[in-house]
Protein backbone atom coordinates (compact mmCIF):
# COMPACT_ATOMS: atom_id res chain seq x y z
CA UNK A 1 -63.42 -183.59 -197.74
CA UNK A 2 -60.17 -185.48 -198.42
CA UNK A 3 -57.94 -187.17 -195.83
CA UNK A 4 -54.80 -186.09 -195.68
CA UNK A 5 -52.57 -188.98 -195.85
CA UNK A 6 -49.47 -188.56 -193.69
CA UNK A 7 -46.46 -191.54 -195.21
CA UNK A 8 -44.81 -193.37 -192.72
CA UNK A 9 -41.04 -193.49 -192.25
CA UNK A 10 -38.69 -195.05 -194.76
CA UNK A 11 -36.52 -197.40 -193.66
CA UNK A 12 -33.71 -195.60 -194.45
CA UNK A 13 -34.55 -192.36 -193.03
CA UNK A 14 -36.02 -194.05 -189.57
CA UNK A 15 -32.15 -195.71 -189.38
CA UNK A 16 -30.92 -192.47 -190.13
CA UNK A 17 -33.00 -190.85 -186.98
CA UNK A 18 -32.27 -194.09 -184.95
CA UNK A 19 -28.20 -193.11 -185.71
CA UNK A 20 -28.58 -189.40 -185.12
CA UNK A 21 -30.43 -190.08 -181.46
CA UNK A 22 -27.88 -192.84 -180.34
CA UNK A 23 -25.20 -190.59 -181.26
CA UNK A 24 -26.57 -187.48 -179.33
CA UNK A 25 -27.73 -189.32 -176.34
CA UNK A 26 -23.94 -190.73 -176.00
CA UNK A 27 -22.80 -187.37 -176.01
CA UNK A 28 -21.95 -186.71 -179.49
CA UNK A 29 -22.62 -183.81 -182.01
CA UNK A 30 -22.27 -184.44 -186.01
CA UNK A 31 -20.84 -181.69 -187.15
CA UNK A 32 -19.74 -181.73 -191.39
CA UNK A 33 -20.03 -185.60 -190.74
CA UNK A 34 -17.27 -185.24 -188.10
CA UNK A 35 -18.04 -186.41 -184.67
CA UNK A 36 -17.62 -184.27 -181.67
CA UNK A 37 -17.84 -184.83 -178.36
CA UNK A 38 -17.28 -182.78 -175.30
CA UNK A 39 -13.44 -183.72 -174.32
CA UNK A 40 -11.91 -187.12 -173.28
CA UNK A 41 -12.15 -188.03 -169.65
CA UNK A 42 -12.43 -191.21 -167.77
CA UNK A 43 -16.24 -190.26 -166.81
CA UNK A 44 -17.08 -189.72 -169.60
CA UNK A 45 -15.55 -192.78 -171.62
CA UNK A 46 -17.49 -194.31 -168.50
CA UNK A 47 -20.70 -192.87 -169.57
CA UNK A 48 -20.18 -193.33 -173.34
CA UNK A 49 -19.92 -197.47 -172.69
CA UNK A 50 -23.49 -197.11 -170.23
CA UNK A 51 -25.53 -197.66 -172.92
CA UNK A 52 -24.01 -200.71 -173.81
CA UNK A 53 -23.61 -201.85 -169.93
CA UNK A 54 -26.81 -201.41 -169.89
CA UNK A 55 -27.95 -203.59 -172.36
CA UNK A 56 -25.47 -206.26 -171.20
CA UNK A 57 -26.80 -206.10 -167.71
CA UNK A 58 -30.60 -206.58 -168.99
CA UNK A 59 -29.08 -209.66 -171.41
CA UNK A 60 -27.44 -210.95 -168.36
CA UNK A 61 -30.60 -211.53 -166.24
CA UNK A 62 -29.70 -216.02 -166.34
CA UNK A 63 -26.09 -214.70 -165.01
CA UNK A 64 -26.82 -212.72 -162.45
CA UNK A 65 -29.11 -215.08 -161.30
CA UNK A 66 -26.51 -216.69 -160.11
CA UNK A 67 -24.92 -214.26 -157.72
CA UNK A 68 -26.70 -216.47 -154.81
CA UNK A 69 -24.86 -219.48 -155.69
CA UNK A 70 -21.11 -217.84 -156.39
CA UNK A 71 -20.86 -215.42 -153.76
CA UNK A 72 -18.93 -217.60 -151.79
CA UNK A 73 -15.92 -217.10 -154.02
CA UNK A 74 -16.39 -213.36 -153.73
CA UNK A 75 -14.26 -211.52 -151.08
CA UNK A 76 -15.35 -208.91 -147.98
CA UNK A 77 -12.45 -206.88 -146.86
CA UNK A 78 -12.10 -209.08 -143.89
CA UNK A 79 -11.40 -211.99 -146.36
CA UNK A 80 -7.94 -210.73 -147.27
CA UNK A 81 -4.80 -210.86 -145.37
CA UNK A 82 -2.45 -209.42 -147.95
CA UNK A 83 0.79 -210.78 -146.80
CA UNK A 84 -1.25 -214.58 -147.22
CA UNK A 85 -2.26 -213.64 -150.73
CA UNK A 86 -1.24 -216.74 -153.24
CA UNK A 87 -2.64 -216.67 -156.51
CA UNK A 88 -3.17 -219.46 -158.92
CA UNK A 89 -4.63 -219.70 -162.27
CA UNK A 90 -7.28 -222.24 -163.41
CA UNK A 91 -7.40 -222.25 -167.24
CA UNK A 92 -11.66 -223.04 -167.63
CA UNK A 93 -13.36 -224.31 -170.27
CA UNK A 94 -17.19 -222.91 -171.88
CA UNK A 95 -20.23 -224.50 -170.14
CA UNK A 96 -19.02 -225.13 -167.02
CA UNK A 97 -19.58 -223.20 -163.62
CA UNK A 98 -16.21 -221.71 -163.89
CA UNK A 99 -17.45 -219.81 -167.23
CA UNK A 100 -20.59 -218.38 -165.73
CA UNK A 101 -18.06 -217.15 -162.31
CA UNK A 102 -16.23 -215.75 -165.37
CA UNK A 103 -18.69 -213.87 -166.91
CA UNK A 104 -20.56 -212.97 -163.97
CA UNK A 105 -17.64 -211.32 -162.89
CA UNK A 106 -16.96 -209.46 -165.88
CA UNK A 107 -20.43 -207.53 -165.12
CA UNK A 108 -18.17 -205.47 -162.52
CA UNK A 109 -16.24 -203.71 -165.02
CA UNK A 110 -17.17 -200.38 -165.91
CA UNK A 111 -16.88 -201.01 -169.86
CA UNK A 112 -18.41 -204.00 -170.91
CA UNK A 113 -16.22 -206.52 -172.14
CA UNK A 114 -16.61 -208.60 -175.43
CA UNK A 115 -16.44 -212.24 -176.48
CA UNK A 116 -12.92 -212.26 -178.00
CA UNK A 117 -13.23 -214.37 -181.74
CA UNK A 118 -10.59 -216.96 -182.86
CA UNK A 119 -8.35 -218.99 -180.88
CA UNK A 120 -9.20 -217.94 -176.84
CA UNK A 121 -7.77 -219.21 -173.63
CA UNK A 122 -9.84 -218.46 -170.48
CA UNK A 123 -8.73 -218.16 -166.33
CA UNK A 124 -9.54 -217.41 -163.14
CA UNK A 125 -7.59 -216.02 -160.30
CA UNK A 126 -8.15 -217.85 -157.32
CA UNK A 127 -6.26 -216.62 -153.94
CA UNK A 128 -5.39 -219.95 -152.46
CA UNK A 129 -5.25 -218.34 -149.13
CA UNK A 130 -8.97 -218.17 -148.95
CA UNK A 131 -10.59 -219.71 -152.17
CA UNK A 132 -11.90 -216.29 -152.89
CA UNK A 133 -11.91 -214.80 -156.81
CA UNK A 134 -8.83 -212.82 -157.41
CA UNK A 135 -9.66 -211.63 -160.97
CA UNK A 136 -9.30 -212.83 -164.56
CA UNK A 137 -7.26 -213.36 -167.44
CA UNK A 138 -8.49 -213.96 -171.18
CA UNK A 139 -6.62 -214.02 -174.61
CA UNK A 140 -7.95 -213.96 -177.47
CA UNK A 141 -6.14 -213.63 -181.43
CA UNK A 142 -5.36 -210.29 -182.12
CA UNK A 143 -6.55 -207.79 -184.54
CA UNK A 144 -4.51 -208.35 -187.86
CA UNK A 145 -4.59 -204.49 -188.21
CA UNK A 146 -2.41 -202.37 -184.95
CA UNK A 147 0.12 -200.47 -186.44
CA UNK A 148 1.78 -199.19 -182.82
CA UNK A 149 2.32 -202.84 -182.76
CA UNK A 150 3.44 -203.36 -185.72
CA UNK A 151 5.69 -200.60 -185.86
CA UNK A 152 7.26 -202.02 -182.67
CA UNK A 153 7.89 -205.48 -183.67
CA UNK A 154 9.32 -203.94 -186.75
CA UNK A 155 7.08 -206.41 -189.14
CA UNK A 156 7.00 -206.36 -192.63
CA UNK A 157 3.48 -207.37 -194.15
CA UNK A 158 4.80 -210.35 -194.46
CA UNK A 159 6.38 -211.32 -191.07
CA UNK A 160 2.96 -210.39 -189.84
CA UNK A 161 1.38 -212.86 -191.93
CA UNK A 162 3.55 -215.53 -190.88
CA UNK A 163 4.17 -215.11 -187.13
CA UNK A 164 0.58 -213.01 -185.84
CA UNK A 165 0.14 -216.89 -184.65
CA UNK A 166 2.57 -216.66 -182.39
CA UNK A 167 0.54 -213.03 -180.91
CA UNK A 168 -2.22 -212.68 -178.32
CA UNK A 169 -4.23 -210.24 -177.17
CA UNK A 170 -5.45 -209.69 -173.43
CA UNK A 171 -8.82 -208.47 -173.80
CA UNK A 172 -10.04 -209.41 -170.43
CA UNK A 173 -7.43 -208.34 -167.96
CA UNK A 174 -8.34 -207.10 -164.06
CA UNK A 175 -8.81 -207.59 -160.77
CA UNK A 176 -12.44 -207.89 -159.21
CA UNK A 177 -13.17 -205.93 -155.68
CA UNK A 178 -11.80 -205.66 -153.04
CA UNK A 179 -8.92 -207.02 -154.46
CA UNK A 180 -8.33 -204.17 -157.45
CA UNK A 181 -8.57 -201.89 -154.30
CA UNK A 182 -4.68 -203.42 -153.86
CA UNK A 183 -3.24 -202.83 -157.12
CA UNK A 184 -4.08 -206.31 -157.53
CA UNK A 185 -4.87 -205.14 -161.62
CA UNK A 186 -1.12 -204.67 -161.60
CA UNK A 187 -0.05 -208.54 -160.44
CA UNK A 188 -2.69 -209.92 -163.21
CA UNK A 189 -0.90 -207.66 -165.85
CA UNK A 190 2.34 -208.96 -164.49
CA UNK A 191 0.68 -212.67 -164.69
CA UNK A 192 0.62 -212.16 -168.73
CA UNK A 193 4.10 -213.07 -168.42
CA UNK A 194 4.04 -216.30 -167.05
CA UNK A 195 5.56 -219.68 -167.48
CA UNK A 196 1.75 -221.13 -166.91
CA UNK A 197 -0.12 -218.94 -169.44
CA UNK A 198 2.81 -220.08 -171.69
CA UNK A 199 2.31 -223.84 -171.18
CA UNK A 200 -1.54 -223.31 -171.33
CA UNK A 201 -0.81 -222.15 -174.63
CA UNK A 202 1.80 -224.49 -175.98
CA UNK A 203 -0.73 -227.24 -174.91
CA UNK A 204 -3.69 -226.09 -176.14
CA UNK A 205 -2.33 -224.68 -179.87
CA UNK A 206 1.28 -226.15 -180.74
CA UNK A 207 -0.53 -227.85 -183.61
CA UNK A 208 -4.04 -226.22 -184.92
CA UNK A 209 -5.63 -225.43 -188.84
CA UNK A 210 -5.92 -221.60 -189.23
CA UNK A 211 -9.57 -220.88 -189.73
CA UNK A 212 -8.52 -218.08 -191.98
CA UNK A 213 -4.97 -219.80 -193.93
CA UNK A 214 -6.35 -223.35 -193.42
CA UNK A 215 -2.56 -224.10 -192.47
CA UNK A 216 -1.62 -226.29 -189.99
CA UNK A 217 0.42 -224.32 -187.89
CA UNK A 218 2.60 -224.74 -184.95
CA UNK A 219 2.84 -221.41 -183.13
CA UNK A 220 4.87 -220.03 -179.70
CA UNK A 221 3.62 -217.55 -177.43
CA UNK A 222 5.96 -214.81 -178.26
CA UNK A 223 4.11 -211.54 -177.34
CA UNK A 224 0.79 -211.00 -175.84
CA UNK A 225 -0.92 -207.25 -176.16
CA UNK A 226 -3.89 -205.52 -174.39
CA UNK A 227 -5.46 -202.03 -173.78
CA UNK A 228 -6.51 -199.45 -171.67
CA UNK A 229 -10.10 -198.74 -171.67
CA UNK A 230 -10.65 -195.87 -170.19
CA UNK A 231 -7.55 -193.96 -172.22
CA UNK A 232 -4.07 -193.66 -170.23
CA UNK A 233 -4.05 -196.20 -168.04
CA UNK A 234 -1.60 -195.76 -164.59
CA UNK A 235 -2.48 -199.60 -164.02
CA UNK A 236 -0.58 -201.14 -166.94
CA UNK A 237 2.29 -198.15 -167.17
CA UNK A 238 5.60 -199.47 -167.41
CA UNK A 239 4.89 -202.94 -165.25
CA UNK A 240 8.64 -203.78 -163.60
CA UNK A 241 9.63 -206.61 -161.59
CA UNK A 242 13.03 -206.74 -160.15
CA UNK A 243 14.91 -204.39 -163.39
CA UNK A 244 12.38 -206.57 -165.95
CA UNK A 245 9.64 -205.11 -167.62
CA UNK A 246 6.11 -207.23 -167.73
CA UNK A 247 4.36 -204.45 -169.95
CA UNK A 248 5.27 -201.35 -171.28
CA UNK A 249 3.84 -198.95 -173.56
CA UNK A 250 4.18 -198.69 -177.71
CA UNK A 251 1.86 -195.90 -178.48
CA UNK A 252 -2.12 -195.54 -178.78
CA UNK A 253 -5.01 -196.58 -181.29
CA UNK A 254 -6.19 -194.13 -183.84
CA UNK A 255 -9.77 -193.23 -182.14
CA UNK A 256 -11.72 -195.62 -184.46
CA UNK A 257 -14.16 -198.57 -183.47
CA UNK A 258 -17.88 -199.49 -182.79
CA UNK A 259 -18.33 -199.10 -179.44
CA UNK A 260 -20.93 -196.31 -179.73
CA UNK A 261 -22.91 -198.32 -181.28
CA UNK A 262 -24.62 -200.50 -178.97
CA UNK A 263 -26.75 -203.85 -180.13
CA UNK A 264 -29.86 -202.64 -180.47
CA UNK A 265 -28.80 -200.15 -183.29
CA UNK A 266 -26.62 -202.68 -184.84
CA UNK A 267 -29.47 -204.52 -185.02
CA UNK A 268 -31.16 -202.35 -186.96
CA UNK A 269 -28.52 -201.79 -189.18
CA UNK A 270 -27.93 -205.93 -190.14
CA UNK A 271 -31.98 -205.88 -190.40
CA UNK A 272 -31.32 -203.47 -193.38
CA UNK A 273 -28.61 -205.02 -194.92
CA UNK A 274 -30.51 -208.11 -194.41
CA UNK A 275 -33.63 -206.49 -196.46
CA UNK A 276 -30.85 -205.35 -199.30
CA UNK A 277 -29.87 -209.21 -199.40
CA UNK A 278 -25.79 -207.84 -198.62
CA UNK A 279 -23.70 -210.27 -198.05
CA UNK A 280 -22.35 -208.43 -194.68
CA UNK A 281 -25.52 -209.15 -192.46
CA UNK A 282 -25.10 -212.90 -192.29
CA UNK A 283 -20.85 -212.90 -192.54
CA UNK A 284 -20.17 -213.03 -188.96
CA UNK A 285 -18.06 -216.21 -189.07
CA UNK A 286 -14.36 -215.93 -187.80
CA UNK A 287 -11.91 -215.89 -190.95
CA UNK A 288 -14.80 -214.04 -193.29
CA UNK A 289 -12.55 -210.91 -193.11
CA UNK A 290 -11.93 -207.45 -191.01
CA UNK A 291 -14.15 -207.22 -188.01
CA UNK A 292 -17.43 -208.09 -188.71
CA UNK A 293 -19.44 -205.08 -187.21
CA UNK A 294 -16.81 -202.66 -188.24
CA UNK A 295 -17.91 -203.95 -191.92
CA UNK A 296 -21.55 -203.98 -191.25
CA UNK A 297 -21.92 -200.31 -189.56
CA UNK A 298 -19.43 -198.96 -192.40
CA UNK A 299 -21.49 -200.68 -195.57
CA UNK A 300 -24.80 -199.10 -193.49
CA UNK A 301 -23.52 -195.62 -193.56
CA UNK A 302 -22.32 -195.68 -197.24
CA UNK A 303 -25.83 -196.49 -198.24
CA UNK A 304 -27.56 -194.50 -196.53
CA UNK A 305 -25.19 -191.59 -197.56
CA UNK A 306 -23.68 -190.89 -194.10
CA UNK A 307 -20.20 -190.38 -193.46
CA UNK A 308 -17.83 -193.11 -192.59
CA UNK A 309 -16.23 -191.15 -189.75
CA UNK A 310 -18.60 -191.71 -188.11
CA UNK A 311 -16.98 -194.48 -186.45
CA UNK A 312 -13.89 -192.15 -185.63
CA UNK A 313 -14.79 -191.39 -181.86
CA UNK A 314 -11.92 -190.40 -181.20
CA UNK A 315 -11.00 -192.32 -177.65
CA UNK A 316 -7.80 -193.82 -178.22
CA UNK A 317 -6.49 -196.37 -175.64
CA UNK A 318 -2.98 -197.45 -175.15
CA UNK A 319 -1.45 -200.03 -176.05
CA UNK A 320 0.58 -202.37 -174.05
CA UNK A 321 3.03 -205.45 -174.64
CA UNK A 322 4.19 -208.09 -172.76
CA UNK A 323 7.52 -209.79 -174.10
CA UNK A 324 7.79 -213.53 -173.26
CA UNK A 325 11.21 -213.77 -174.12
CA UNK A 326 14.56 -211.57 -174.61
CA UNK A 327 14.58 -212.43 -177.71
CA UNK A 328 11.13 -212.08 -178.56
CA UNK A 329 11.24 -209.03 -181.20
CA UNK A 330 14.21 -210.87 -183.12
CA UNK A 331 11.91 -214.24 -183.24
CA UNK A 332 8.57 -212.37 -184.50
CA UNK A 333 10.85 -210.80 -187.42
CA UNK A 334 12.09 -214.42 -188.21
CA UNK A 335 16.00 -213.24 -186.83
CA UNK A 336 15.61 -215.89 -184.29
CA UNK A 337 14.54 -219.52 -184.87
CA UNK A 338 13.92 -220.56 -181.23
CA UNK A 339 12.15 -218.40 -178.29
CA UNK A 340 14.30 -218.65 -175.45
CA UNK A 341 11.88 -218.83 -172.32
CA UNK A 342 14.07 -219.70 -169.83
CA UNK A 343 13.96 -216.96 -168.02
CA UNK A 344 10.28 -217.44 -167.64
CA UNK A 345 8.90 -217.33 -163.72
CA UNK A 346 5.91 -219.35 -162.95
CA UNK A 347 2.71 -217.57 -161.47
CA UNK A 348 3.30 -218.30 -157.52
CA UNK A 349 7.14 -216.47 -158.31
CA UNK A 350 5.65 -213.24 -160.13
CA UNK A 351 2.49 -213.21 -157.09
CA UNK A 352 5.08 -213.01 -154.58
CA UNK A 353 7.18 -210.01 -156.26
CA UNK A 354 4.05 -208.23 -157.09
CA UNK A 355 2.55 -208.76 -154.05
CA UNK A 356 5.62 -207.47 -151.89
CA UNK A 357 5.89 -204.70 -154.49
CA UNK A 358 2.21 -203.18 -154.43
CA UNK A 359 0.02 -205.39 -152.73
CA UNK A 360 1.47 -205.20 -149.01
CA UNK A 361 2.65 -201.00 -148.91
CA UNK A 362 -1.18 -200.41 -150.46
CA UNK A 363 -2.92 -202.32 -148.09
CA UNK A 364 -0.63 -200.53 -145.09
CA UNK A 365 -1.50 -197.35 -146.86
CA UNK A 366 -4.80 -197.66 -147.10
CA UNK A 367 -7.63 -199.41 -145.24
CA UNK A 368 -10.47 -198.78 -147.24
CA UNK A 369 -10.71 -202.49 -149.04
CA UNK A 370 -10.65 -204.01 -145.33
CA UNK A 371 -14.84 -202.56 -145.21
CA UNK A 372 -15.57 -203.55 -148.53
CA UNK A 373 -19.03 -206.25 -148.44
CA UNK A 374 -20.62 -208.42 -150.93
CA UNK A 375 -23.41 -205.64 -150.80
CA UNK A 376 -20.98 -203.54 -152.67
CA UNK A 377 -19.61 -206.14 -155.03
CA UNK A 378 -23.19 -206.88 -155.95
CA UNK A 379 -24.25 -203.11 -156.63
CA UNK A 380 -21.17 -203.31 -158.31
CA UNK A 381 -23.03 -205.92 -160.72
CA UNK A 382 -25.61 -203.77 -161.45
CA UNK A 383 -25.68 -200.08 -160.56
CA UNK A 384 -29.02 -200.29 -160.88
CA UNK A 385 -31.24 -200.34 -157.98
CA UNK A 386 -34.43 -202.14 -159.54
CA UNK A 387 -32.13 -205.33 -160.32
CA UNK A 388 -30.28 -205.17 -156.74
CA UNK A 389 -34.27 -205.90 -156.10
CA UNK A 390 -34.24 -209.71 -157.72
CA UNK A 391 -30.80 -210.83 -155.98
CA UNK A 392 -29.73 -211.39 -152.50
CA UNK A 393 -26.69 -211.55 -150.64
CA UNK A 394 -28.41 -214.19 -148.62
CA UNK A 395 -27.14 -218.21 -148.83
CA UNK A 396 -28.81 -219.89 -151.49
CA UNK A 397 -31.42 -221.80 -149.77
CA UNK A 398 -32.85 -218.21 -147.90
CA UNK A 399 -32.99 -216.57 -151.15
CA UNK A 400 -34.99 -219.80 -152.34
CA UNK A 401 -37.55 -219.28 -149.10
CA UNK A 402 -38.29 -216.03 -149.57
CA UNK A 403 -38.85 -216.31 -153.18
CA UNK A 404 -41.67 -218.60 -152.40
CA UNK A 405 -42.99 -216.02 -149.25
């Protein structure tokens, strides 16, 4: 009697089945090599990014460890006074305790927020009227391809190329409890348009080599741009100060992107280009063209005979700018020579207009940050009840003791 021999997986078709069960468990049908999903809310957009929160949160675990240690600089609702709030931004530097605050504090947003590539300037938002974490700021370079931008600015291909220096993106921008509880999102927005973030820049990249031109360039903060990430966002609408705008909208992405594709199935899909020696699974260096996992997730689906679409989701999120300048349009097309910042208000000026704007009328409105705890910041962290388990709102030293109980 003969055996019968059952073959194993290819690697191809056990991507392919990895691809198709990602895709439905986020929610999506393939349908003609379309994908469909079941209507754009914010809960779901929320659920679509839990996969990858997920996975954060699990590579996170040294982070979070150190929720004992920075809880101090985390606010209850009896923390705040509103009318006392000062903020003040501390531009912070990688491998220091202010980076893990920073990225400890990024575990609170909903959608999980990336690295940023290229040129990047990090801060915190401390309220000086406590020492408690206010939120944060980070810019990064922008994407070379955003055509509601683009169309904006009124670029030609060519003014792009010479002046995207002078662009930055926000792609961390919010306020951490209770504080977001008080429109405090909206003041950080405001803070894009700052006379500090503007001298944080000028110091830190009036002279630098382009990784990607290998000029030596000499750039001005002209125009920095962020997102929405949960679609429309009633945060970052139309942002006025006194008759002047801090952001305002230009229009909305196309619905394309990777982020239904969380790391363990990108993974996968370098492993295979890796086995089909392509030069995509090892170019992940900044300047080695488009976005790297855009490339490697479009090249993976081509050979395996899927459809590119695939990566149209189709969850657009809205753009936003923040002029520096009057004149900042005319100097991005070259019309202008100089960038005439002079108008430009310093961080403690903006804090006090926002502040008296949103800040104060919420918190008279509504009492519900004044009962917020560091219990709910931490489950915050994690929404997960088995890691809540590991961490304690406890002072350091306690948390020590009864780890050793």
């Amino acid at each position: 009697m003969t055996s019968k021999i059952i073959p194993l997986l290819t690697l191809e078709a056990s991507l392919k089945r990895s691809i198709r069960r990602t895709l439905r468990a986020s929610g999506f049908r393939m349908v003609n090599g379309q994908l469909v999903g079941d209507g754009v809310t914010k809960e779901r957009i929320r659920a679509l990014h839990s996969i990858q929160r997920k996975a954060k949160l699990l590579a996170s675990s040294r982070i979070l460890s150190k929720w004992p240690e920075f809880q101090k600089y985390f606010a209850s609702g009896c923390d705040i006074t509103s009318e006392l709030i000062s903020p003040r931004l501390e531009l912070i530097d990688g491998r220091t305790w202010q980076s893990d605050l920073f990225a400890l504090a990024t575990l609170n947003w909903s959608v999980p927020t990336s690295n940023g590539y290229g040129r990047r300037l990090r801060f915190l938002c401390w309220d000086d009227s406590n020492n408690k974490l206010i939120g944060l700021i980070a810019l990064a370079d922008p994407v070379f391809n955003l055509k509601v931008r683009d169309d904006f600015v009124g670029w030609t291909g060519a003014d792009r190329i010479k002046r995207l220096s002078c662009v930055m993106d926000a792609y961390v921008l919010g306020a951490v409890p209770p504080y977001n509880l008080l429109l405090s999102g909206k003041m950080l927005a405001c803070l894009l348009k700052s006379s500090d973030i503007f001298d944080a820049f000028k110091e830190k990249y009036s002279s630098y080599k382009s990784v990607i031109s290998q000029r030596r360039l000499k750039p001005t903060l002209a125009l920095i741009t962020t997102s929405s990430s949960l679609g429309r966002s009633s945060v970052y609408n139309r942002l006025k100060l006194q008759d002047e705008f801090f952001l305002r909208p230009v229009g909305e992405t196309r619905g394309y992107g990777h982020f239904h594709i969380p790391e363990r199935l990108f993974l996968q899909m370098r492993a295979f280009l890796t086995k089909r020696r392509h030069q995509y699974a090892s170019g992940h260096k900044f300047g080695q063209g488009a976005n790297w996992r855009m490339r490697v997730i479009r090249e993976t689906l081509k050979q395996l005979g899927l459809s590119q679409n695939l990566l149209k989701h189709g969850i657009a999120r809205e753009v936003f700018v923040s002029e520096l300048a009057p004149n900042t349009l005319a100097f991005l097309r070259g019309d202008s020579k100089t960038l005439d910042v002079s108008r430009l208000k310093s961080v403690s000026e903006i804090g006090k207009l926002a502040i008296d704007r949103w800040v104060i009328p919420r918190a008279e409105r509504r009492q519900d940050f004044a009962t917020w705890t560091l219990e709910n910041t931490l489950e915050g962290f994690t929404n997960l009840a088995a890691s809540t388990k590991q961490l304690s709102t406890r002072p350091p030293e306690e948390s020590q003791n009864l780890r050793q109980r």
